[in-house]
Protein backbone atom coordinates (compact mmCIF):
# COMPACT_ATOMS: atom_id res chain seq x y z
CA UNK A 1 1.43 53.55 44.91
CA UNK A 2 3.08 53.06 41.48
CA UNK A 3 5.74 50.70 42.68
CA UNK A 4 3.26 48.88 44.74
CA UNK A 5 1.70 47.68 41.42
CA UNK A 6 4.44 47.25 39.02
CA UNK A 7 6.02 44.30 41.10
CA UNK A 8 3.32 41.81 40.94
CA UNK A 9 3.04 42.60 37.29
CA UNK A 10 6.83 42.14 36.85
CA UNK A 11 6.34 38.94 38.97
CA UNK A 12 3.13 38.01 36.91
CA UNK A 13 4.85 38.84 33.48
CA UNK A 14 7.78 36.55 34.45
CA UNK A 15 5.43 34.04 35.79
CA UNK A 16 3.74 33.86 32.14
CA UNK A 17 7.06 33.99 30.03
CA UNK A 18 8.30 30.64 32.69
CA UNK A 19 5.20 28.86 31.64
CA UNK A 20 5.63 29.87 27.92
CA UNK A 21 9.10 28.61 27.76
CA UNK A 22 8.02 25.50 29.58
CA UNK A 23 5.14 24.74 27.66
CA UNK A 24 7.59 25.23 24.37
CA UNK A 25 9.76 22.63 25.97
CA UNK A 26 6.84 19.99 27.06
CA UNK A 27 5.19 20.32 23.09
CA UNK A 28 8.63 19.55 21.64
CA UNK A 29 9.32 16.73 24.11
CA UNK A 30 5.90 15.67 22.39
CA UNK A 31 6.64 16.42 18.74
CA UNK A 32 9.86 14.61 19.08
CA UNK A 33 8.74 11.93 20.84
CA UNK A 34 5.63 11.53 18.31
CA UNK A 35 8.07 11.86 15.71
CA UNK A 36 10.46 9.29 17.11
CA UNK A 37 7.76 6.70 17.29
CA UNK A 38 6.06 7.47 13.86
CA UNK A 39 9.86 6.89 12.10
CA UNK A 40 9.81 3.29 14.26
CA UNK A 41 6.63 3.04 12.60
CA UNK A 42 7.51 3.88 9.06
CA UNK A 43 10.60 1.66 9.14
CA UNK A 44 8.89 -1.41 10.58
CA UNK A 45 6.54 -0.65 7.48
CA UNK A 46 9.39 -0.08 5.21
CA UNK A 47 10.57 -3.68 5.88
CA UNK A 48 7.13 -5.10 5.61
CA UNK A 49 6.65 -4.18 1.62
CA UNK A 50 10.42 -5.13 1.11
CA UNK A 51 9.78 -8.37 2.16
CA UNK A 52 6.42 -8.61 0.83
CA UNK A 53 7.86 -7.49 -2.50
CA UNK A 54 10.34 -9.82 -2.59
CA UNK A 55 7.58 -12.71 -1.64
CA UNK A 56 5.35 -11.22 -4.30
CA UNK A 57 8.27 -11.40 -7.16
CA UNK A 58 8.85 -15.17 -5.68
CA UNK A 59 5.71 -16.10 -6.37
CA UNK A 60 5.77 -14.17 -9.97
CA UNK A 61 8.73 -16.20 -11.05
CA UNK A 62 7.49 -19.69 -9.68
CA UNK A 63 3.83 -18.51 -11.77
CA UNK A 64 6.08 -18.12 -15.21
CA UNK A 65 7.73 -21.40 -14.15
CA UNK A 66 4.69 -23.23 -13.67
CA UNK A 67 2.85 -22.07 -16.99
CA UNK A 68 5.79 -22.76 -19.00
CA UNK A 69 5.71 -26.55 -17.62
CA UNK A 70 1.89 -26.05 -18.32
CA UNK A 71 2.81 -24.90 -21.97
CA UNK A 72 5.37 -27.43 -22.13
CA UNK A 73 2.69 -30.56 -21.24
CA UNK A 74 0.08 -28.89 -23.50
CA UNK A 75 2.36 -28.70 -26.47
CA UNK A 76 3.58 -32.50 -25.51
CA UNK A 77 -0.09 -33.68 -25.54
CA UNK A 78 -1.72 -31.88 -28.32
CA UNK A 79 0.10 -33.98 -30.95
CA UNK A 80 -0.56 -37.17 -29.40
CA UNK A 81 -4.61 -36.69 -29.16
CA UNK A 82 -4.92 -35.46 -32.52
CA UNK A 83 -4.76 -38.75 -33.76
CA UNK A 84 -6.79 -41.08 -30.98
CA UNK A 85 -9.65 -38.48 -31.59
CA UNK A 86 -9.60 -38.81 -35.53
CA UNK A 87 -8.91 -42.55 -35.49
CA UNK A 88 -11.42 -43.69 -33.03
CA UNK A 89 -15.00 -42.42 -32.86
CA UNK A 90 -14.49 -41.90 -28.52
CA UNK A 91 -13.08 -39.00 -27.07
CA UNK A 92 -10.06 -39.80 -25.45
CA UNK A 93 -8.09 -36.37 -24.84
């Protein structure tokens, strides 16, 4: 009666260490196929703030340009309307 017993449990035991081992195998399919996609992810991102950065320091240096010119003009014009506004009584700058 003992042996009768002790194969479907051997059969049952291997039975549950098959679907372990396969279940190991199907979660890192997932993990590595989760991981795969998240480092696609993560690089397309990576490129995104590289170029954005670079954009963003464009910009930064065309800004310093601009005020300079800005500077520039204001420095060009403030000499000029100092004496139209104390010569004439109407505001001209």
């Amino acid at each position: 009666m003992g042996t009768g017993i002790s194969a479907p449990i051997a059969r049952l035991t291997q039975m549950v260490i098959h679907a372990r081992i396969t279940g190991l195998w199907v979660a890192g399919l997932a993990m590595g196929t989760l991981f795969a996609a998240l480092l696609v992810i993560v690089n397309r991102a990576d490129g995104l703030i590289v170029r954005r950065t670079d954009e963003l320091a464009q910009a930064n240096a065309e800004l310093r340009a601009a005020e300079a010119l800005r500077d520039d003009l204001t420095d060009m014009i403030a000499p000029i309307c100092t004496p139209l506004t104390t010569s004439t009584s109407a505001w001209i700058c």
